[in-house]
C-alpha atoms as a PDB file:
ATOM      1  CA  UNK A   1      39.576 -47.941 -17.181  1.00  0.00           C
ATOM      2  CA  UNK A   2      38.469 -49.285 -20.588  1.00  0.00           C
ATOM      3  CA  UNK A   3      34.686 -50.058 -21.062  1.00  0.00           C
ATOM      4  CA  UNK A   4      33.936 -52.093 -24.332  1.00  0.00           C
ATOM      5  CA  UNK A   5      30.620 -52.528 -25.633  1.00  0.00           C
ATOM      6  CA  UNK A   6      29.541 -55.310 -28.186  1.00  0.00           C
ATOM      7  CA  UNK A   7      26.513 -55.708 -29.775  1.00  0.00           C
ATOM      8  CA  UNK A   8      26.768 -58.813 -31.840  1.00  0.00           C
ATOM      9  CA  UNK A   9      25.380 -59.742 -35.259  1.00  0.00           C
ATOM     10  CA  UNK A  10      26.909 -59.519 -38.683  1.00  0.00           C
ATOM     11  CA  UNK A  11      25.627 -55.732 -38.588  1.00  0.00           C
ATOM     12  CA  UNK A  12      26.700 -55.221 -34.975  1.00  0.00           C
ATOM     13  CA  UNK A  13      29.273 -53.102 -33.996  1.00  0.00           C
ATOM     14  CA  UNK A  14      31.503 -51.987 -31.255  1.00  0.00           C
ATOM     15  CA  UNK A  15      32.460 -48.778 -28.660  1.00  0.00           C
ATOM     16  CA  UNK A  16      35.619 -48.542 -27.109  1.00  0.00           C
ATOM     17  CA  UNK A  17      34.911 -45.964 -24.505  1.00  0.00           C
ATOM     18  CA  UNK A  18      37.631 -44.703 -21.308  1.00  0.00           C
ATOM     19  CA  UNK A  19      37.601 -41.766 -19.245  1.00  0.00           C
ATOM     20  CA  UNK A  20      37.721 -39.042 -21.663  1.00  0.00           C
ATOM     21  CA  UNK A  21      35.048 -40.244 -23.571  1.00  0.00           C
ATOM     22  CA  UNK A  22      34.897 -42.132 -26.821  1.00  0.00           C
ATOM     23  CA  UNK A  23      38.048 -43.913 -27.809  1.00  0.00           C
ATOM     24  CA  UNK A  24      36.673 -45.802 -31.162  1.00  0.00           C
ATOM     25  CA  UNK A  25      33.283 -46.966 -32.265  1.00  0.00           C
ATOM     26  CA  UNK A  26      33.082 -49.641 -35.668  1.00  0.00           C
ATOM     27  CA  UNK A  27      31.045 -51.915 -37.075  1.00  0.00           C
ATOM     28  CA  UNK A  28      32.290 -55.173 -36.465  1.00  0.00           C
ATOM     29  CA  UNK A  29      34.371 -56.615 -39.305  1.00  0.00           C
ATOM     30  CA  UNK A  30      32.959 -59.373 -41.324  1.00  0.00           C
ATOM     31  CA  UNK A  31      34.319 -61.770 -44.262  1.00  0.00           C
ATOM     32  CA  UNK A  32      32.702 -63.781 -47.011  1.00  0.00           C
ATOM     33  CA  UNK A  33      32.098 -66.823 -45.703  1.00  0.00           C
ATOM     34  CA  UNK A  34      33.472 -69.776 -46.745  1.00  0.00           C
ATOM     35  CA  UNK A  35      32.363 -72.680 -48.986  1.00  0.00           C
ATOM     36  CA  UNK A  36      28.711 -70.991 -49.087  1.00  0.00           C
ATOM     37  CA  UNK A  37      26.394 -71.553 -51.887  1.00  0.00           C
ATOM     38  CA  UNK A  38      25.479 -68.994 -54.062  1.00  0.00           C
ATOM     39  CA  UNK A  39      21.633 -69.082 -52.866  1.00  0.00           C
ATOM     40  CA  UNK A  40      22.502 -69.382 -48.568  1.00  0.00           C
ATOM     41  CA  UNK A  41      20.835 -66.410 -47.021  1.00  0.00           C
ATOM     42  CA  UNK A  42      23.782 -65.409 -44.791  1.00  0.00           C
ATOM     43  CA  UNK A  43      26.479 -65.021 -47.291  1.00  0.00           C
ATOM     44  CA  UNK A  44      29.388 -63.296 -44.572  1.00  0.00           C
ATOM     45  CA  UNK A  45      30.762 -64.319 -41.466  1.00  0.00           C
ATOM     46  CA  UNK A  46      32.831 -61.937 -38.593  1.00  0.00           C
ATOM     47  CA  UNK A  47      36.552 -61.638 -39.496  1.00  0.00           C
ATOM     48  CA  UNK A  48      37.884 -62.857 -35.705  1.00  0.00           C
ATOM     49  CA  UNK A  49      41.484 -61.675 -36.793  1.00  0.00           C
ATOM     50  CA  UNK A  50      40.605 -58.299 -38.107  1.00  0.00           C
ATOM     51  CA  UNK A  51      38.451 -57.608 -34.812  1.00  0.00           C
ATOM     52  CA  UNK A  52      41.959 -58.520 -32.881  1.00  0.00           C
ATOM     53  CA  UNK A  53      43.389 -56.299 -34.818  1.00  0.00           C
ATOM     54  CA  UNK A  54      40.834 -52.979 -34.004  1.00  0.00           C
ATOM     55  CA  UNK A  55      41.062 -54.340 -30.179  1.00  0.00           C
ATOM     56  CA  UNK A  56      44.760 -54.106 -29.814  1.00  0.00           C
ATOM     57  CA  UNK A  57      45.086 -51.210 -31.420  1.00  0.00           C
ATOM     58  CA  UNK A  58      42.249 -48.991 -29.444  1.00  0.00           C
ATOM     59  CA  UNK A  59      43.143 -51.238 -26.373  1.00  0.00           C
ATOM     60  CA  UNK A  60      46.627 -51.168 -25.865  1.00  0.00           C
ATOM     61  CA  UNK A  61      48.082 -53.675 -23.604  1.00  0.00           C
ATOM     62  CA  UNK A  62      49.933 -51.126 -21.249  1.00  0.00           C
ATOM     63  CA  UNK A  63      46.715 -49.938 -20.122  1.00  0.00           C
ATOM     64  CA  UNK A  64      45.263 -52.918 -18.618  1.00  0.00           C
ATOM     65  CA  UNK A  65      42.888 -55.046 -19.949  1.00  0.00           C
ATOM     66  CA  UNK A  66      39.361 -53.577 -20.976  1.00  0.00           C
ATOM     67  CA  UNK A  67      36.106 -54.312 -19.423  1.00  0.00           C
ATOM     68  CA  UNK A  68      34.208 -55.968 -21.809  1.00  0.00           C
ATOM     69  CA  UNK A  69      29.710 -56.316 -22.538  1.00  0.00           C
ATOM     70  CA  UNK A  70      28.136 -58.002 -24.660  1.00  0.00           C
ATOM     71  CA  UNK A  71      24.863 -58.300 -25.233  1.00  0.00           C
ATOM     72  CA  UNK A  72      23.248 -61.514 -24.202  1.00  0.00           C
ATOM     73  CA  UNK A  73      21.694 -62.991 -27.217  1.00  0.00           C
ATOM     74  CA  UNK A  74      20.440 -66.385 -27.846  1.00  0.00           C
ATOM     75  CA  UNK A  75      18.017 -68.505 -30.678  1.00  0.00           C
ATOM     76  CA  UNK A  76      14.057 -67.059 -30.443  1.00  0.00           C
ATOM     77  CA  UNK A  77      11.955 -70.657 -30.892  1.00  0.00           C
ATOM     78  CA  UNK A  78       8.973 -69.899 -32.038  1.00  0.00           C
ATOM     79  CA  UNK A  79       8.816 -66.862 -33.745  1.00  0.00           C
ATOM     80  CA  UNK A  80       9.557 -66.802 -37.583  1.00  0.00           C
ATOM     81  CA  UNK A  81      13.894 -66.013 -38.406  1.00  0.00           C
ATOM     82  CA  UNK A  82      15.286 -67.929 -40.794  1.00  0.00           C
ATOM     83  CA  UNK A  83      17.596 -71.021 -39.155  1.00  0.00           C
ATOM     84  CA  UNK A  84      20.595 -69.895 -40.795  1.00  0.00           C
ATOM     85  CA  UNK A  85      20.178 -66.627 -39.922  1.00  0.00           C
ATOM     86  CA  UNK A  86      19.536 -67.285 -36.001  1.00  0.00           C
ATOM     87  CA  UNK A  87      23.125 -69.678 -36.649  1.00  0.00           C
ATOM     88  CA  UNK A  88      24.839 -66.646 -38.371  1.00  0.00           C
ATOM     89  CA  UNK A  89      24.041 -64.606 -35.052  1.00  0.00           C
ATOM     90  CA  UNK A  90      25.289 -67.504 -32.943  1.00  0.00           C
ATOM     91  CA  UNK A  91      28.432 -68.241 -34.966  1.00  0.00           C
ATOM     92  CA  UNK A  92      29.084 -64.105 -34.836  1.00  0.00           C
ATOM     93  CA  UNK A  93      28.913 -64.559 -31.005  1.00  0.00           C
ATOM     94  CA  UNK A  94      31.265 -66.862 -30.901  1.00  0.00           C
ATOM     95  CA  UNK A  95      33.964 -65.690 -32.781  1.00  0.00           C
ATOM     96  CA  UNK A  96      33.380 -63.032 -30.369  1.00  0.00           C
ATOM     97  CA  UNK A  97      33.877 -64.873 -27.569  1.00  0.00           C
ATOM     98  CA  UNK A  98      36.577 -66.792 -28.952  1.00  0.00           C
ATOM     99  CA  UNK A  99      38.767 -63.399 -29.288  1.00  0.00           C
ATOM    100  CA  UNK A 100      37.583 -61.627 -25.950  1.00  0.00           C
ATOM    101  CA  UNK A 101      39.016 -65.397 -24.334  1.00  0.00           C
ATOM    102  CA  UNK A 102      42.545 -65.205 -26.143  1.00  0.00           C
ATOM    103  CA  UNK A 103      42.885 -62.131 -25.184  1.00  0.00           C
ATOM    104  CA  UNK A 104      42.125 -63.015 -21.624  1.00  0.00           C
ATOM    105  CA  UNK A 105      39.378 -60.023 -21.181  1.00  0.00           C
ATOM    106  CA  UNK A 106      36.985 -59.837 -18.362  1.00  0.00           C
ATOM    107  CA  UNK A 107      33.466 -60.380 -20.235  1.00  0.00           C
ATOM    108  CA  UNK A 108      29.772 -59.479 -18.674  1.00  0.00           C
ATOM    109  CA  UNK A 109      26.427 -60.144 -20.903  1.00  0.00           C
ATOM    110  CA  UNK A 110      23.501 -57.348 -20.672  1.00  0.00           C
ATOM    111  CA  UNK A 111      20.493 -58.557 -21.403  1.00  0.00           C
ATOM    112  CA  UNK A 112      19.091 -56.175 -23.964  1.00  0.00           C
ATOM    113  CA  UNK A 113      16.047 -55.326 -21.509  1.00  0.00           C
ATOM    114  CA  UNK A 114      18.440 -54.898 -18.413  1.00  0.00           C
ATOM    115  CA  UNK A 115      21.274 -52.676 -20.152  1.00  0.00           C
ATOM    116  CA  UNK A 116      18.016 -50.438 -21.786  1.00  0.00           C
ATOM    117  CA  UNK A 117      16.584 -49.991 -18.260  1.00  0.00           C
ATOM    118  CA  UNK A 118      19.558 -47.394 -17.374  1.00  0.00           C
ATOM    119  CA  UNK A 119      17.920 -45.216 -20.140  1.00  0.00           C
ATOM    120  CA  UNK A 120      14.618 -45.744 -19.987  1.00  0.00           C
ATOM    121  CA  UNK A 121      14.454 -47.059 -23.521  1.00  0.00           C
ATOM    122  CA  UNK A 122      12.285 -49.365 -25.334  1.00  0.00           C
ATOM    123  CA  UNK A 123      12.881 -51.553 -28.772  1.00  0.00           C
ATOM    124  CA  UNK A 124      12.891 -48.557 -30.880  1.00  0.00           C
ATOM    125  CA  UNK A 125      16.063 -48.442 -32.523  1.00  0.00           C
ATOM    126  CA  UNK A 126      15.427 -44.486 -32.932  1.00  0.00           C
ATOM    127  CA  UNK A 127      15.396 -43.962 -29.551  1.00  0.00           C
ATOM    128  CA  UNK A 128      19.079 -45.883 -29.034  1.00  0.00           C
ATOM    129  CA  UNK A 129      20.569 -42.925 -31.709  1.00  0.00           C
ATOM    130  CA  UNK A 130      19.164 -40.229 -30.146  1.00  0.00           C
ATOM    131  CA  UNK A 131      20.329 -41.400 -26.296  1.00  0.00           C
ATOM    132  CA  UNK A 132      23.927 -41.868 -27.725  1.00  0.00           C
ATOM    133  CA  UNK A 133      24.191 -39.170 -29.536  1.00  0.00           C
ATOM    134  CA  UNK A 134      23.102 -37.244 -26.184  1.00  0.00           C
ATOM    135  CA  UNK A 135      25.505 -38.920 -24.271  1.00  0.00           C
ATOM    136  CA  UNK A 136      28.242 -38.306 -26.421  1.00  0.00           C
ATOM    137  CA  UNK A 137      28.001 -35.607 -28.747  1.00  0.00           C
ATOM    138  CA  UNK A 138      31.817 -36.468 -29.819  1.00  0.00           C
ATOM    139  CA  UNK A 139      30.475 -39.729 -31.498  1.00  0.00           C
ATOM    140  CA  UNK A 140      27.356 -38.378 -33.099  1.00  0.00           C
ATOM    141  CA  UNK A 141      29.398 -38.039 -36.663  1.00  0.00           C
ATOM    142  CA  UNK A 142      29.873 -42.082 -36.262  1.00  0.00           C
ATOM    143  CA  UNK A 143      25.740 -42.012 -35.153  1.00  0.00           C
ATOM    144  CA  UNK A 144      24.717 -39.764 -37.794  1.00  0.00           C
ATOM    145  CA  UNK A 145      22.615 -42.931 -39.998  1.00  0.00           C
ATOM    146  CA  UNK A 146      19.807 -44.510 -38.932  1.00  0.00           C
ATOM    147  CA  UNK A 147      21.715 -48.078 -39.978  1.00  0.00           C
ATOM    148  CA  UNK A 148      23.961 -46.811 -37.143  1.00  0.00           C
ATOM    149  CA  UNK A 149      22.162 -48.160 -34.804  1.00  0.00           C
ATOM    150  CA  UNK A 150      24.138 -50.639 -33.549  1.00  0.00           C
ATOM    151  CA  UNK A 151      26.534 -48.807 -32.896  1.00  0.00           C
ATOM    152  CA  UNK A 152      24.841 -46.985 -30.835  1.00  0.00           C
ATOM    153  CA  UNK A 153      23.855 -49.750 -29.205  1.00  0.00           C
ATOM    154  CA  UNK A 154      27.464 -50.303 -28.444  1.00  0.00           C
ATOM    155  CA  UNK A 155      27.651 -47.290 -26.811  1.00  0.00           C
ATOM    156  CA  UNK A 156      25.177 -47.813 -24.878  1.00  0.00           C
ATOM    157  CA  UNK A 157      26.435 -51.059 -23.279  1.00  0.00           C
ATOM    158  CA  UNK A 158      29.960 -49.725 -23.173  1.00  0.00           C
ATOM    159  CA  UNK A 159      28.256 -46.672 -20.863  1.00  0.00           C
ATOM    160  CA  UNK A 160      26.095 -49.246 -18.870  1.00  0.00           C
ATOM    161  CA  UNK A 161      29.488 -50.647 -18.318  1.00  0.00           C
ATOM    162  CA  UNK A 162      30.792 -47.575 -17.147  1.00  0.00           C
ATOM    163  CA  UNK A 163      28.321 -46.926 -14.596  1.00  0.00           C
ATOM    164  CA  UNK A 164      27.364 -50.288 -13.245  1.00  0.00           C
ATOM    165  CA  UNK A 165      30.584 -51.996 -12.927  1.00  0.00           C
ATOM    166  CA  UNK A 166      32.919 -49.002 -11.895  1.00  0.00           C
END
């Protein structure tokens, strides 16, 4: 069985992860947005056809259709992001969505503090490296930065995938 995790935002990533280990991990593809002004903060927007493109090929269809998490995001009232950056992580999540649903793939949300619990881990983005690159040493060369950390936050869900809904 395939296990994908997501962890959405124009930074986020992905992990493909199946019985032998890790299949593919990659920072989710993005595009220049278009029609945006020269001074708009979020100047990119996720390339929906080129993330197709990485699922089919790491998810081919003969092997059934992938399990997939993402983590459960939503708008924070109150405390002080930028508008257009809170509706640059929205719009990423739905272009997500919008390719897990044509692709007709089975898709579970993790709230960040639920899918941490497995590993005992706070907010520390540190901390989300090091458990990855514990749990699979054969994907520390894709961990090895500390901007890598959402993909190892991928990982992560794709493994909290692995053991919770097996």
């Amino acid at each position: 069985m395939i296990f994908i995790g997501v962890d959405p935002g124009l930074t986020g990533a992905c992990c493909v992860l199946d019985h032998n280990g890790v299949r593919a991990i990659f920072d989710l593809p993005t595009m220049k947005a278009p029609e945006v002004g020269p001074d708009a903060k979020v100047q990119r927007k996720i390339d929906g056809r080129a993330l197709l493109q990485l699922l089919l090929k790491h998810c081919p269809a003969e092997e059934g259709k992938p399990t997939i998490i993402i983590e459960k995001v939503g708008t924070m009232g109150g405390q002080n992001n930028a508008v257009q950056t809170q509706g640059a992580l929205m719009r990423t999540l739905g272009v997500i969505e919008t390719v897990m649903e044509c692709m007709t793939y089975p898709v579970h949300y993790v709230a960040p503090r639920k899918g941490k619990s497995l590993y005992k881990l706070g907010s520390v983005k540190a901390e989300s490296l090091d458990k990855a690159r514990g749990l699979y040493q054969s994907a520390a060369h894709d961990l090895r930065l500390q901007k890598h950390h959402n993909r190892a936050e991928a990982l992560l869900l794709a493994h909290w995938g692995k053991v919770e809904l097996s």
